[in-house]
Protein backbone atom coordinates (compact mmCIF):
# COMPACT_ATOMS: atom_id res chain seq x y z
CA UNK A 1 154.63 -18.34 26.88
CA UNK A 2 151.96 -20.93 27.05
CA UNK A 3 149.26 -19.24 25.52
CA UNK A 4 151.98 -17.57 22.68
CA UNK A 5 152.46 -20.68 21.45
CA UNK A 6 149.02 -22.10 21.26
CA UNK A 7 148.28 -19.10 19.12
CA UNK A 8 151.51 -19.50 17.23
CA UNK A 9 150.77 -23.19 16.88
CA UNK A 10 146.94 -22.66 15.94
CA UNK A 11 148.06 -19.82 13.04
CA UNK A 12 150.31 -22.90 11.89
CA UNK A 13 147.75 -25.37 11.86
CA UNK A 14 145.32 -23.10 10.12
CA UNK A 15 148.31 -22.41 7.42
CA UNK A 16 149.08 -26.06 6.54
CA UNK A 17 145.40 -26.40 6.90
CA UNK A 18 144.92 -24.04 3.79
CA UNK A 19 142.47 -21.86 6.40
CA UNK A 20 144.86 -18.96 6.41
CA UNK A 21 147.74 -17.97 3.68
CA UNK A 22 151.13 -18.05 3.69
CA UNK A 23 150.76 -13.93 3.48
CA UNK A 24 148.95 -13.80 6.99
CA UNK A 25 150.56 -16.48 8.80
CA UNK A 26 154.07 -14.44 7.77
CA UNK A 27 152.64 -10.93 9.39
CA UNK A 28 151.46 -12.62 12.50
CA UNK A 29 155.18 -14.05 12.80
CA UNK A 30 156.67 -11.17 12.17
CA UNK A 31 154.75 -9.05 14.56
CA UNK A 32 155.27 -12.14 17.47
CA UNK A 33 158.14 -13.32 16.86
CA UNK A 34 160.80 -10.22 18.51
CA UNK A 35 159.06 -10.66 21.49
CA UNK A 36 158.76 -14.66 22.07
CA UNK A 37 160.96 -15.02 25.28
CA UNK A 38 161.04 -19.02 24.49
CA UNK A 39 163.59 -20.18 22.25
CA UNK A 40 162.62 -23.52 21.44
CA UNK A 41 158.97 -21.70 20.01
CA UNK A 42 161.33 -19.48 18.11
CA UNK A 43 163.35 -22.40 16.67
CA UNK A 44 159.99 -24.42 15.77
CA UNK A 45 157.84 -20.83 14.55
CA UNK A 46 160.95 -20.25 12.09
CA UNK A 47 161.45 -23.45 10.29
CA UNK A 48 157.29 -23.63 10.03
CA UNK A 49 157.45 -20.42 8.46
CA UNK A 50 160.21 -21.57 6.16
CA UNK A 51 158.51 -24.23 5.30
CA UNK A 52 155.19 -22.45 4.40
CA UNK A 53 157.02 -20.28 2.22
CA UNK A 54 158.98 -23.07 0.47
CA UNK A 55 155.43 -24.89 -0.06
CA UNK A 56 152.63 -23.57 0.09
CA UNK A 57 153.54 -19.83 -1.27
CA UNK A 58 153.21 -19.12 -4.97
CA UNK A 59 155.75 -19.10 -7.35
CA UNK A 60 155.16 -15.21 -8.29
CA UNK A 61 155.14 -14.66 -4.40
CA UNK A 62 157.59 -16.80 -2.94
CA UNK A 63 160.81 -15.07 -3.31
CA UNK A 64 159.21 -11.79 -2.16
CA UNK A 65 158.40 -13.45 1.28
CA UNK A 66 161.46 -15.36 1.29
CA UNK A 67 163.26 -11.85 1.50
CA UNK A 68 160.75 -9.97 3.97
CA UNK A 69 161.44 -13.36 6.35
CA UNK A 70 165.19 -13.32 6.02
CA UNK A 71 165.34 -9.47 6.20
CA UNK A 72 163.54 -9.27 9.55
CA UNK A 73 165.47 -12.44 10.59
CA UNK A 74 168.87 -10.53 9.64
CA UNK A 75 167.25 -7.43 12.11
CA UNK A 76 165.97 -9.57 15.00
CA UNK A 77 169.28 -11.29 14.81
CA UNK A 78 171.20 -7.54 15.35
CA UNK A 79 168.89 -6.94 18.19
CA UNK A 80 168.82 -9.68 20.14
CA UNK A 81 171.50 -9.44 23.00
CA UNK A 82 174.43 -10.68 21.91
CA UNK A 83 175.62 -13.75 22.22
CA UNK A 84 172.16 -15.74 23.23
CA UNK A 85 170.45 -18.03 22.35
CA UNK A 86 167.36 -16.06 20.54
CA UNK A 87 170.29 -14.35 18.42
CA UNK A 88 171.56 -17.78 17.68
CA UNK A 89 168.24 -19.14 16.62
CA UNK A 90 167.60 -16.09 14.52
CA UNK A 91 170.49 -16.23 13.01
CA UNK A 92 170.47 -19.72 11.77
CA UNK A 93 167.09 -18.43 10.49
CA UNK A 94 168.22 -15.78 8.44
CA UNK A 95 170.97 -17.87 7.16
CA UNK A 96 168.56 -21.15 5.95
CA UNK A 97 166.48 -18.37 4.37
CA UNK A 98 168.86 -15.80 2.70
CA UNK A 99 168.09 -15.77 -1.11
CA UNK A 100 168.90 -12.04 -2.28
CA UNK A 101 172.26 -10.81 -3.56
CA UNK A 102 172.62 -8.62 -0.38
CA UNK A 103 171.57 -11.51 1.75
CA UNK A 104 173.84 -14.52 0.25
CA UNK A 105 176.85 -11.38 0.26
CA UNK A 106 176.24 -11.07 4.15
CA UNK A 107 176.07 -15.22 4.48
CA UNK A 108 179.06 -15.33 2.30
CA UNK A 109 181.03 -12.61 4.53
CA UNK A 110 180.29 -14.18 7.55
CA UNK A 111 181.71 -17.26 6.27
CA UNK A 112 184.60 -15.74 5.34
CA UNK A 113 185.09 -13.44 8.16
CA UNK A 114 184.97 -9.96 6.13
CA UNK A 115 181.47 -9.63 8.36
CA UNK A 116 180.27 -9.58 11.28
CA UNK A 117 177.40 -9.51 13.32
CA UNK A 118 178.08 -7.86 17.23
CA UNK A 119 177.82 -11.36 19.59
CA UNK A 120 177.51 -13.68 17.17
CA UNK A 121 180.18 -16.53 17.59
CA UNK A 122 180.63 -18.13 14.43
CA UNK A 123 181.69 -21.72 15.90
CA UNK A 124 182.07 -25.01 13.07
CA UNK A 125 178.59 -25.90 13.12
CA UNK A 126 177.60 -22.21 11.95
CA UNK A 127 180.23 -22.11 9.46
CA UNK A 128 178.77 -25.30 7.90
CA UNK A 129 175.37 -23.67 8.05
CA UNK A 130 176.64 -20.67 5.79
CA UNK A 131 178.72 -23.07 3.34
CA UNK A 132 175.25 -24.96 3.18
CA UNK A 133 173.47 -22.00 1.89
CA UNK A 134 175.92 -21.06 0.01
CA UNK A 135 176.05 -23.93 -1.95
CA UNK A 136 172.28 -24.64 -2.06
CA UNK A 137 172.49 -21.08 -3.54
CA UNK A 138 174.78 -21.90 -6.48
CA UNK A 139 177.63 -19.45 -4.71
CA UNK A 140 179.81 -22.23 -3.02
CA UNK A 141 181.07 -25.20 -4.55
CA UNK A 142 183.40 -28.16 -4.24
CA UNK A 143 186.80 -25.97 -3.96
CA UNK A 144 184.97 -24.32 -0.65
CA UNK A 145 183.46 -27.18 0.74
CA UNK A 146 187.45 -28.90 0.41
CA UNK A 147 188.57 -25.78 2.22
CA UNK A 148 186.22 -26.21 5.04
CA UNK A 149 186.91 -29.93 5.35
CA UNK A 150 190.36 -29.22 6.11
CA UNK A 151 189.41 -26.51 8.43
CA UNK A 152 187.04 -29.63 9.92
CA UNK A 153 188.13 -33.01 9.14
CA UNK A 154 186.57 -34.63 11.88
CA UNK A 155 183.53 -37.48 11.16
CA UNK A 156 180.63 -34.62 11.65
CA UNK A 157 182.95 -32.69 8.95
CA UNK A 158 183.03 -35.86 7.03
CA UNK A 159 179.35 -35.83 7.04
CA UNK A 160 178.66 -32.27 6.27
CA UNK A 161 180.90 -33.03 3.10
CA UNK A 162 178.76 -35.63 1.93
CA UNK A 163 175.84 -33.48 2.47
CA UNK A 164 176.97 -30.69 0.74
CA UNK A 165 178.89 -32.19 -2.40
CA UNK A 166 175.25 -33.86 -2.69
CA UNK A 167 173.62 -30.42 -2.68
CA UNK A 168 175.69 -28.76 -5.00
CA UNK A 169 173.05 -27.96 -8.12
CA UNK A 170 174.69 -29.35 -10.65
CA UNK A 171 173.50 -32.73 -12.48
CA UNK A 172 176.68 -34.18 -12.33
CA UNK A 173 176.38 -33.93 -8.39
CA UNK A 174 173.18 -34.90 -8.19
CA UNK A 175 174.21 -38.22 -10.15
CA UNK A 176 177.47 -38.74 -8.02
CA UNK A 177 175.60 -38.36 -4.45
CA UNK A 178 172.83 -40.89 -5.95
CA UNK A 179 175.52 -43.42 -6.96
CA UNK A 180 177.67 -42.79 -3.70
CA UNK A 181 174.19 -43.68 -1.43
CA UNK A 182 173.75 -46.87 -3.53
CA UNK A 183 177.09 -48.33 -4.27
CA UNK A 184 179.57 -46.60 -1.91
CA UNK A 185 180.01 -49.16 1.34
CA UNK A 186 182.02 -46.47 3.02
């Protein structure tokens, strides 16, 4: 596992280094990253990747690598054995990254139960995590994020509400969350 990561965390480096591109550092993961056996390194390898693609990818190529990532996610997260952990963390990976039709329908049908995927326990904190992307995606809105409150009116509920009425894309949100942080003294 040790040396794995070095290399992982090297090919990282080298990205946000400019040394490599996004294009090579996203092959490497996706050759390494069904066979990591550490799920921590899988947690921390995703979100880098995400975040390469989110910044230092080209427009033009961006959403193209945005779908490769989340489509092997979505496959990794089918074959890992149900239930664990690596499913887990691929899962949430897929979900942060889902940006095409067939990938926000999936995210949206998990959410709502009309899909499934074999071990995968969608608990509160994963339902939040689909609402989020939903949202962030302009396919959820206030209506959904009220539902989900009351599904989850608890003070972490409370928080993903603020959160997510912020997120919305929408001016008018944008403008409400800003005045909320600096006048609200709840």
């Amino acid at each position: 596992a040790l040396p794995r990561a070095l290399v992982l965390g090297a090919a990282w480096d080298m990205t946000r280094d400019a040394e490599i591109g996004t294009a090579d550092y996203l092959k490497l993961v996706l050759a390494g990253l069904p066979h990591e056996g550490d799920v921590g390194v899988v947690q921390q390898v995703v979100r880098q990747l995400r975040t390469a693609i989110e910044l230092y990818a080209t427009d033009n190529h961006r959403p193209g690598y945005q779908s490769e990532f989340a489509d092997a996610l979505l496959a990794m997260t089918r074959q890992a054995a149900p239930g664990s952990d690596h499913q887990l963390a691929f899962a949430r990976g897929f979900i942060a990254t889902a940006s095409s039709d067939d990938a926000l329908n999936l995210v949206a049908g998990l959410h709502d139960g009309s899909d499934q995927v074999t071990g995968l326990d969608i608990d509160t904190e994963l339902r939040w995590s689909l609402l989020q992307r939903l949202v962030i995606m302009g396919r959820a809105g206030s209506a959904e994020i009220a539902d989900e409150l009351a599904r989850d009116n608890t003070a972490t509920g409370q928080r993903h509400v603020a959160f997510l009425e912020a997120a919305i894309p929408s001016a008018k949100a944008k403008s409400a969350a800003w005045q909320a942080a600096l006048h609200d003294a709840d």
